[in-house]
Structures are given as C-alpha cells and as structure tokens.
Protein backbone atom coordinates (compact mmCIF):
# COMPACT_ATOMS: atom_id res chain seq x y z
CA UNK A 1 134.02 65.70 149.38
CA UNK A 2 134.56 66.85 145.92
CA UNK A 3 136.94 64.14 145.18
CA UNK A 4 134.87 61.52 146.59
CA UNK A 5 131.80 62.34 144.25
CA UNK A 6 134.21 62.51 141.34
CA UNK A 7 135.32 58.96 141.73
CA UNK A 8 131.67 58.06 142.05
CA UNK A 9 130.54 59.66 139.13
CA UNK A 10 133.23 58.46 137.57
CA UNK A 11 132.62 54.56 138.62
CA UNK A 12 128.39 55.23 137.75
CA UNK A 13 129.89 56.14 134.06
CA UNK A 14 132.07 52.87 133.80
CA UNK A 15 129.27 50.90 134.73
CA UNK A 16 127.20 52.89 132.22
CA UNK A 17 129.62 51.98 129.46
CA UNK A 18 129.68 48.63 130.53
CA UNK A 19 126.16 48.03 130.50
CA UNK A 20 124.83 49.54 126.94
CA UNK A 21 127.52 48.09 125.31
CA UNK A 22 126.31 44.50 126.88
CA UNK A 23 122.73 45.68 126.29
CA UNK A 24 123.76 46.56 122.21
CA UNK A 25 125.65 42.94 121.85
CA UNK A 26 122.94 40.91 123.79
CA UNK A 27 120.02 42.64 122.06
CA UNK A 28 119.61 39.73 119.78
CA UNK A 29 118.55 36.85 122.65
CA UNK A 30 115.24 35.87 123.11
CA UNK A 31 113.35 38.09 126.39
CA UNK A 32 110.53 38.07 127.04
CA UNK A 33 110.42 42.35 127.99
CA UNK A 34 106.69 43.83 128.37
CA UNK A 35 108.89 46.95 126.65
CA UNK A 36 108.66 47.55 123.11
CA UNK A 37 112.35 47.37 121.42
CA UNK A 38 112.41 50.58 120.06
CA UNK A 39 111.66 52.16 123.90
CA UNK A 40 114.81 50.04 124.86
CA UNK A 41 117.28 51.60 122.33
CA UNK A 42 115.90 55.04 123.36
CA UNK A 43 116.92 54.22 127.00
CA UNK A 44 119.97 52.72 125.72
CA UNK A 45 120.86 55.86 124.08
CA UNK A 46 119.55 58.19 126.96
CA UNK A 47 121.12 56.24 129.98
CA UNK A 48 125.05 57.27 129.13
CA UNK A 49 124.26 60.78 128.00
CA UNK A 50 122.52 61.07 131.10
CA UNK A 51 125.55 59.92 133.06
CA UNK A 52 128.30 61.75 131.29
CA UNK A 53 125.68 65.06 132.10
CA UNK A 54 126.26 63.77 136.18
CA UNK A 55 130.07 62.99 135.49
CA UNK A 56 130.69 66.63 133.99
CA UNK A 57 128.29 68.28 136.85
CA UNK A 58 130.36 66.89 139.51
CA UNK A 59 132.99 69.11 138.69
CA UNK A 60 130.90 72.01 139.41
CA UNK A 61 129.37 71.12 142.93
CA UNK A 62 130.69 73.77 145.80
CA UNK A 63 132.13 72.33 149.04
CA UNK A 64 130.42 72.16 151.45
CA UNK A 65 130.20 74.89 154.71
CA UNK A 66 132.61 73.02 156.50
CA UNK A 67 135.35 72.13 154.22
CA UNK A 68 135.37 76.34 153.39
CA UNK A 69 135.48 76.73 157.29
CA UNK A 70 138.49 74.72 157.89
CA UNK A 71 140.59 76.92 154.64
C-alpha cells in the first residue's frame, strides 16, 4: 500500500514539474483566460509546493489494519 502511494505521489510530482515549467515557457502566447495573469503565476507557484507537501506526506501514512494483521 505504502509503496503504491509513493509511486503515485511520486508520478503527480513529475507531472507537476512538467506542467509549470510548460506553463512558465508558454506564458507568452496569446489566451484568451477570464484569469488575471498575476492569479496564474500564484497558482503556478502554489501547484508544485503543494505537491512536493503530498510527495513528502506519503512517507508518513500508516498501513493499513490489514497489512499490520498479516506481520
């Protein structure tokens, strides 16, 4: 269990990477976004920190009552 929502967290902060980094290069074409730009670098900024914050708490999740059952 723990393993498996490691290598999801981990895979959510890849893709987090990925995408602010292609948000930061492509912030120069023409959108049409009903979202002011300065609200889009805050989420830009916000969105990884928020993911490393669920990478790093995924090492401190308990098993669950049935994986301590079967030790």
């Amino acid at each position: 269990m723990k393993k498996k929502l490691r290598i999801a967290s981990l895979v959510m902060l890849l893709i987090a990477v990925v995408f602010v980094i292609f948000a930061i290069f492509t912030m120069d074409v023409p959108i049409d976004l009903p979202i002011p730009l300065s609200t889009l670098r805050i989420i830009y900024k916000v969105y990884p920190i928020v993911m490393v914050c669920l990478f790093i708490a995924s090492f401190f999740v308990k098993g669950d009552k049935s994986s301590q059952e079967k030790s």
